[in-house]
PDB file of N, CA and C in Angstrom:
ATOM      1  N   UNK A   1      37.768  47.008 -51.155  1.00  0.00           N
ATOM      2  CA  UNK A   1      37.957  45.686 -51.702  1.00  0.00           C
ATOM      3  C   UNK A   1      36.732  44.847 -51.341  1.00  0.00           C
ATOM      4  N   UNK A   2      35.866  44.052 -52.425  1.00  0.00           N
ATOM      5  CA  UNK A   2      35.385  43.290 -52.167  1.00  0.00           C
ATOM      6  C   UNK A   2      34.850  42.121 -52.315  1.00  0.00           C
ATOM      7  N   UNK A   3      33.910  41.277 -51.889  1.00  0.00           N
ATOM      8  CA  UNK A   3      34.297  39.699 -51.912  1.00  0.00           C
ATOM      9  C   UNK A   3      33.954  39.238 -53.494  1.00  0.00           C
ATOM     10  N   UNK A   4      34.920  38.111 -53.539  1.00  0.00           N
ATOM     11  CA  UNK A   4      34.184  37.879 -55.532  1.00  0.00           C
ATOM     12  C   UNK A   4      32.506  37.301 -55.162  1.00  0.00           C
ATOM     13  N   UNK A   5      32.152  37.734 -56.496  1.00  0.00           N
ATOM     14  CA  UNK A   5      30.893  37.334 -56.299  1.00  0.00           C
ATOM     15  C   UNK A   5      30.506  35.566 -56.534  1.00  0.00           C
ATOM     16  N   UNK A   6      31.113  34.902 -56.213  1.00  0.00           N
ATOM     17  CA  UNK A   6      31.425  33.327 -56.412  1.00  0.00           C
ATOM     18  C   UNK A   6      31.938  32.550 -55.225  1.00  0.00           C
ATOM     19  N   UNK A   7      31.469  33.565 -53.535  1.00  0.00           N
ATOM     20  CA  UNK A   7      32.152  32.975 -52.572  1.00  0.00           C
ATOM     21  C   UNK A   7      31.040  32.027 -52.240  1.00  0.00           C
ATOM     22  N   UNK A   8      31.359  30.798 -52.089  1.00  0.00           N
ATOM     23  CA  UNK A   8      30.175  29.853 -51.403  1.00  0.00           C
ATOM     24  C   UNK A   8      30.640  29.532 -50.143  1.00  0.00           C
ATOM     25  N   UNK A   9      29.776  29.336 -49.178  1.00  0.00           N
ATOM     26  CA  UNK A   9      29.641  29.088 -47.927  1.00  0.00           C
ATOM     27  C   UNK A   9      30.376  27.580 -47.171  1.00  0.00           C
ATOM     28  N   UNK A  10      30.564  27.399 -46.331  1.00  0.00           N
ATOM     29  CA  UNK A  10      31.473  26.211 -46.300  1.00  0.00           C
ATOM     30  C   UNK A  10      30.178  25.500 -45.479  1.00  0.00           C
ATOM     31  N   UNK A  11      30.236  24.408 -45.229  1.00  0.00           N
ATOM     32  CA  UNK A  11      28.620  23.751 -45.062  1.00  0.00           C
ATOM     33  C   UNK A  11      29.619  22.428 -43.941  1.00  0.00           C
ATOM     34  N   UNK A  12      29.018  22.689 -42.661  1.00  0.00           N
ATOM     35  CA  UNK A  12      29.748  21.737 -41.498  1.00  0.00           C
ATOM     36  C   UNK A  12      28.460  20.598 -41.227  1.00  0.00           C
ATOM     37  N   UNK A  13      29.425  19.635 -41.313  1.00  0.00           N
ATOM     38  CA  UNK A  13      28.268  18.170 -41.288  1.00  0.00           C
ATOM     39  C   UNK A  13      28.930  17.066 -40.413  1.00  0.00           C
ATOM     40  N   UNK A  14      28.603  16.214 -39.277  1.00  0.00           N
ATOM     41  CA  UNK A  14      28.933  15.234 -38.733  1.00  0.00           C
ATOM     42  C   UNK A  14      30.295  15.308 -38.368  1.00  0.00           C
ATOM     43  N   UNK A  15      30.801  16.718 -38.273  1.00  0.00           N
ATOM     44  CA  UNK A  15      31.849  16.622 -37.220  1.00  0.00           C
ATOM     45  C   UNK A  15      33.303  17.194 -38.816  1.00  0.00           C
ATOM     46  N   UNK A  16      32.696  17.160 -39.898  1.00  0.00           N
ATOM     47  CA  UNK A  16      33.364  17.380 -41.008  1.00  0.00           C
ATOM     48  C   UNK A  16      33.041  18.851 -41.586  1.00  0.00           C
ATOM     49  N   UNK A  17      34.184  19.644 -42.347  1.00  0.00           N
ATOM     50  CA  UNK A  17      33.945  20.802 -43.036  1.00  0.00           C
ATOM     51  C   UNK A  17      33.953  20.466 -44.506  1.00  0.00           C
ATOM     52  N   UNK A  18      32.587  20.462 -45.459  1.00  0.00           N
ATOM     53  CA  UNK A  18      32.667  20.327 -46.706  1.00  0.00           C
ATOM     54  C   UNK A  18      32.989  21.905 -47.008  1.00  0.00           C
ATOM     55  N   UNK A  19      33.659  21.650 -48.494  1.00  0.00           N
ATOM     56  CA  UNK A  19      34.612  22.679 -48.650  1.00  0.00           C
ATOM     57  C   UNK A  19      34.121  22.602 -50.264  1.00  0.00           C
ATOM     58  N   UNK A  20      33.500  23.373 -50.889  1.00  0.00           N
ATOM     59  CA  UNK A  20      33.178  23.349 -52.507  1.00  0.00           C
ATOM     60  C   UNK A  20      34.613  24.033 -53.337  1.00  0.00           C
ATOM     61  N   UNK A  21      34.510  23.517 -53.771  1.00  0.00           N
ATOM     62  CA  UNK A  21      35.908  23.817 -55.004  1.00  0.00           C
ATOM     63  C   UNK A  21      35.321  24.056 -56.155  1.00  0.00           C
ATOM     64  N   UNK A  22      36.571  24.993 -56.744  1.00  0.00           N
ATOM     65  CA  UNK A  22      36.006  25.901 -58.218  1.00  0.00           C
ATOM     66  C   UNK A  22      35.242  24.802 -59.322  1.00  0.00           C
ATOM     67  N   UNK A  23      35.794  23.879 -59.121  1.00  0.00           N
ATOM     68  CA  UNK A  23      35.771  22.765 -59.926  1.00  0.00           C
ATOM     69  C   UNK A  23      34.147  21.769 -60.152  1.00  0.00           C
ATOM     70  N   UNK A  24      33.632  22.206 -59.234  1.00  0.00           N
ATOM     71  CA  UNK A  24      32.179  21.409 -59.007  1.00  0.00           C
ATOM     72  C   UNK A  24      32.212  20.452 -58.070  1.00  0.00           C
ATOM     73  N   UNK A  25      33.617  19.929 -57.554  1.00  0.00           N
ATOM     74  CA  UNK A  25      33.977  19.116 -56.504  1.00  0.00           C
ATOM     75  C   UNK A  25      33.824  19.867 -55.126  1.00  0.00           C
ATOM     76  N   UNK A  26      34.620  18.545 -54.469  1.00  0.00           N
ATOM     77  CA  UNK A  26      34.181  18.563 -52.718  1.00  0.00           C
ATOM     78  C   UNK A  26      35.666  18.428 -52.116  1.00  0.00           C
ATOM     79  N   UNK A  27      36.136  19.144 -50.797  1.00  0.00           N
ATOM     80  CA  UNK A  27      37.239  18.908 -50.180  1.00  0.00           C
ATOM     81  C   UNK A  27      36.162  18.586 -48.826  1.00  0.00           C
ATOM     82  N   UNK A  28      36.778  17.489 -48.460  1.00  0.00           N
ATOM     83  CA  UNK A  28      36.173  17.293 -47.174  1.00  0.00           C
ATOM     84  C   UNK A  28      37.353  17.106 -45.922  1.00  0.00           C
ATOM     85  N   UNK A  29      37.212  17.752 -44.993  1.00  0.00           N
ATOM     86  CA  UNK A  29      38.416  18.054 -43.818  1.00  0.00           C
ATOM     87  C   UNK A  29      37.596  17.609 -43.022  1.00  0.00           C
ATOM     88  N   UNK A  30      38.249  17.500 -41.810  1.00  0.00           N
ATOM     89  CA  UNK A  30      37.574  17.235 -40.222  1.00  0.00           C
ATOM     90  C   UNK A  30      37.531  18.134 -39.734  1.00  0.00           C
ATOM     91  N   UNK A  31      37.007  18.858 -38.481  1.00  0.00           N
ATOM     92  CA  UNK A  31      37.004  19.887 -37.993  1.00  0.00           C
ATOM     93  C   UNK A  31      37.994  20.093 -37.044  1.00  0.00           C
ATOM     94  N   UNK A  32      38.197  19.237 -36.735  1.00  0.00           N
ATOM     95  CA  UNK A  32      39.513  19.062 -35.242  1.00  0.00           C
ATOM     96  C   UNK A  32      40.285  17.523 -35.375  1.00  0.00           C
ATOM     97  N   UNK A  33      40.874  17.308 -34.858  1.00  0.00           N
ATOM     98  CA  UNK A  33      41.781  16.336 -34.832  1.00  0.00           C
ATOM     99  C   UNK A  33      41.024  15.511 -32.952  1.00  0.00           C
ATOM    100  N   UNK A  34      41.189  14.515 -32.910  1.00  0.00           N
ATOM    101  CA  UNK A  34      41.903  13.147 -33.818  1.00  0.00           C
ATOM    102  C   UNK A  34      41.020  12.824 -35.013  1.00  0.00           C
ATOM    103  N   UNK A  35      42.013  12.803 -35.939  1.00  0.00           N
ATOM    104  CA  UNK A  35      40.809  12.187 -37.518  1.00  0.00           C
ATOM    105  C   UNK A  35      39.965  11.193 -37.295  1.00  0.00           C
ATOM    106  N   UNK A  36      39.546  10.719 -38.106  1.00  0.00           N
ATOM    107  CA  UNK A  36      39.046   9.608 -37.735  1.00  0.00           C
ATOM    108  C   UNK A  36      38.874   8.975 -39.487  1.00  0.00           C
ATOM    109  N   UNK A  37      38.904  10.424 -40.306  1.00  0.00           N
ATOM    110  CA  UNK A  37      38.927  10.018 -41.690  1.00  0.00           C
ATOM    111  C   UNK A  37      40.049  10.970 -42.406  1.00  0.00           C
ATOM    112  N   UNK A  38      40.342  10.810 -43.355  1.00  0.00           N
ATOM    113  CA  UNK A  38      41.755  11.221 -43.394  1.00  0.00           C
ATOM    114  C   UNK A  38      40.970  12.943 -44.690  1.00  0.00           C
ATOM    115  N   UNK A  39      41.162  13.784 -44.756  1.00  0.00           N
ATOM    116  CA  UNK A  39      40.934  14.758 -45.938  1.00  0.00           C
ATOM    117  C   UNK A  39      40.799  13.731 -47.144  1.00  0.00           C
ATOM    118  N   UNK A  40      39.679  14.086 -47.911  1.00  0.00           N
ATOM    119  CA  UNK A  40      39.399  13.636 -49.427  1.00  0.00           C
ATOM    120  C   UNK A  40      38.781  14.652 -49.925  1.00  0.00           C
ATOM    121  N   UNK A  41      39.088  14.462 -51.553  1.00  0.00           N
ATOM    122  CA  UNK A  41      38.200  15.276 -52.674  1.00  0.00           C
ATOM    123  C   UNK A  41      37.383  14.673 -53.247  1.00  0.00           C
ATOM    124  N   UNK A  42      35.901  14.906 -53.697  1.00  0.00           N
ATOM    125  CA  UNK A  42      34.671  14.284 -54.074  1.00  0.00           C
ATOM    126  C   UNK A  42      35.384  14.650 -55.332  1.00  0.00           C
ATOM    127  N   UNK A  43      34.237  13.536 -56.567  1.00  0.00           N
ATOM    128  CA  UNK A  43      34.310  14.368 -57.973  1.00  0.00           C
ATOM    129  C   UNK A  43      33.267  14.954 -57.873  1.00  0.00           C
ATOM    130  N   UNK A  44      32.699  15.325 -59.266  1.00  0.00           N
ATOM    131  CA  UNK A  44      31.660  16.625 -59.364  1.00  0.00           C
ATOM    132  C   UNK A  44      30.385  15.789 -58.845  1.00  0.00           C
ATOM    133  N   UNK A  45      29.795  16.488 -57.798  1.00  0.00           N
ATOM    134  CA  UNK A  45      28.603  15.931 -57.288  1.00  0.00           C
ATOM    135  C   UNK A  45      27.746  16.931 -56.546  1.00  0.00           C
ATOM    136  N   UNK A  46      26.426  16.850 -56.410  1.00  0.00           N
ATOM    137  CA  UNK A  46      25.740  17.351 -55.251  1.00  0.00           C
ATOM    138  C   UNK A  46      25.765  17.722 -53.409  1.00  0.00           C
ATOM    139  N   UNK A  47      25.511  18.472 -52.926  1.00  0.00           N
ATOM    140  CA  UNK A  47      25.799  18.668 -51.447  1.00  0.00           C
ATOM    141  C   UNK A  47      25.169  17.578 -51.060  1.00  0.00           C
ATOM    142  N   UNK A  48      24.201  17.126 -51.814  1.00  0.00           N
ATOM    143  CA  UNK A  48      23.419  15.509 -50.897  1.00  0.00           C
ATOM    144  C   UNK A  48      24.089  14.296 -51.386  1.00  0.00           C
ATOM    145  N   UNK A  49      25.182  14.397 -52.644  1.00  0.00           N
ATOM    146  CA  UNK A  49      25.995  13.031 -52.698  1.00  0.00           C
ATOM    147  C   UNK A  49      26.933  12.733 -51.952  1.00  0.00           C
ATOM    148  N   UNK A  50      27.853  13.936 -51.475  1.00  0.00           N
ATOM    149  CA  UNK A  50      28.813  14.361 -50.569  1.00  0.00           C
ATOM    150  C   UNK A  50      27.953  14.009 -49.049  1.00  0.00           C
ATOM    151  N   UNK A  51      27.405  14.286 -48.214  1.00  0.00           N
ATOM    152  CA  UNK A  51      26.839  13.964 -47.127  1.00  0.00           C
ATOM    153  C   UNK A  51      27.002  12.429 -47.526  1.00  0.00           C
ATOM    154  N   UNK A  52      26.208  11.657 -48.096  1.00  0.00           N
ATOM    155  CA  UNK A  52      25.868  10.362 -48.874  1.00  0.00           C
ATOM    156  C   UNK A  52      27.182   9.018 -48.536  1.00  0.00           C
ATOM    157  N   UNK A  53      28.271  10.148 -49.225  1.00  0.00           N
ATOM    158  CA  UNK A  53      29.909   9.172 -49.475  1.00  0.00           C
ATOM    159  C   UNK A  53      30.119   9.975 -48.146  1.00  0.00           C
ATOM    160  N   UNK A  54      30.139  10.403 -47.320  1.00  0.00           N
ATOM    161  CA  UNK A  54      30.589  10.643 -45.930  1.00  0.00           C
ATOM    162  C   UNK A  54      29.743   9.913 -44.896  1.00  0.00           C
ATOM    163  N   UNK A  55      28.772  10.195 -44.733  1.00  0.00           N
ATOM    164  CA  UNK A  55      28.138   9.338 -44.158  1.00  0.00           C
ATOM    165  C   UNK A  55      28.373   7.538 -43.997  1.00  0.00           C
ATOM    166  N   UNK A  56      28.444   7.118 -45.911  1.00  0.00           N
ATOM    167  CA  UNK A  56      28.969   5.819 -46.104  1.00  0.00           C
ATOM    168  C   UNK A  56      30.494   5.845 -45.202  1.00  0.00           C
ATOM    169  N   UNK A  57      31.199   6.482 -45.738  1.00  0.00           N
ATOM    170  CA  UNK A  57      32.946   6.476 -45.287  1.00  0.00           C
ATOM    171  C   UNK A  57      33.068   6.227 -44.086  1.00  0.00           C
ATOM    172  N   UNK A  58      32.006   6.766 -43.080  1.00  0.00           N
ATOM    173  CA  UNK A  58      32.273   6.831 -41.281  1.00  0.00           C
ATOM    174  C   UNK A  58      31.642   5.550 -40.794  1.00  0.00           C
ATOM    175  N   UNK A  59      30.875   4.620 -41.858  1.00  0.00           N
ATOM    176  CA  UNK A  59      29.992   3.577 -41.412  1.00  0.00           C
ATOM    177  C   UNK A  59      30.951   2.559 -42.018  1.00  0.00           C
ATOM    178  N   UNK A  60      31.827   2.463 -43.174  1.00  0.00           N
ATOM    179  CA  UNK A  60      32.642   1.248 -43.128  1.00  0.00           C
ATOM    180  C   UNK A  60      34.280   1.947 -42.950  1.00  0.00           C
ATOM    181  N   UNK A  61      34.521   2.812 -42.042  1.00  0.00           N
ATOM    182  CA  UNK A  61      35.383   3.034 -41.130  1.00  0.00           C
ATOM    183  C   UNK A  61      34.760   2.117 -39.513  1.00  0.00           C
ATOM    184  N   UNK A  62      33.639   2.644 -38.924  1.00  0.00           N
ATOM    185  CA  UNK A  62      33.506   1.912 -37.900  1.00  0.00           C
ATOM    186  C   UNK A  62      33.099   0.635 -37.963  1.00  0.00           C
ATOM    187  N   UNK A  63      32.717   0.253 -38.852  1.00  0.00           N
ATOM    188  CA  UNK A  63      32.899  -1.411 -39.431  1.00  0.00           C
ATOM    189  C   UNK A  63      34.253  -2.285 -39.503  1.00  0.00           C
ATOM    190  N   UNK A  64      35.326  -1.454 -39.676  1.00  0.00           N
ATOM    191  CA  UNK A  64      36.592  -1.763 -40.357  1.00  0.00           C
ATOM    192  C   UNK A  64      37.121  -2.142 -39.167  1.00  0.00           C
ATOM    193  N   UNK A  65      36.958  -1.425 -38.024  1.00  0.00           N
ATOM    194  CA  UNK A  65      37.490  -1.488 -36.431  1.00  0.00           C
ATOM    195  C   UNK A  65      37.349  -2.970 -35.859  1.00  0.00           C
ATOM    196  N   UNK A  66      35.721  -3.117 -35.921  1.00  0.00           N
ATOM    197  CA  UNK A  66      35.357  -4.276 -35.398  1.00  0.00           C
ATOM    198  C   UNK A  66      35.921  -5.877 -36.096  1.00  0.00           C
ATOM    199  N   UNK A  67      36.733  -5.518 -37.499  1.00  0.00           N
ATOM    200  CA  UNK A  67      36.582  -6.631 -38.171  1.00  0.00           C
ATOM    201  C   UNK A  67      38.205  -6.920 -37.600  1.00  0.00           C
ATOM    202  N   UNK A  68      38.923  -5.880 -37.114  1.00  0.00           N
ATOM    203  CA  UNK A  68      40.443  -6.047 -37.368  1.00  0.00           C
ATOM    204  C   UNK A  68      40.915  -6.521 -35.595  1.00  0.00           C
TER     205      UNK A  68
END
């Protein structure tokens, strides 16, 4: 048995597992718990738009702290 030829690599960034989907999209998980951002799906985008909206997400998450 062996692997389909369509397996892509899972790509670990800032503490997050981007996750490519059949679809051209993004699942983005955390790697461990405590979250700090909750699982989301990108729409169809690049591995550098995904870094981009994560990067943004963790900067007005720790923004969000200070305001509340």
């Amino acid at each position: 048995m062996g692997l389909p030829m369509s397996v892509q690599a899972v790509v670990r960034y800032r503490g997050y597992l981007l996750l490519p989907q059949v679809n051209q999209s993004w699942l983005v998980r955390p790697e461990r718990s405590p979250m700090r951002l909750l699982p989301f799906r990108t729409p169809n985008c690049s591995l550098a738009d995904v870094k981009a909206l994560l990067d943004w997400r963790l900067s007005q998450e720790s923004t969000g702290i200070g305001a509340a």
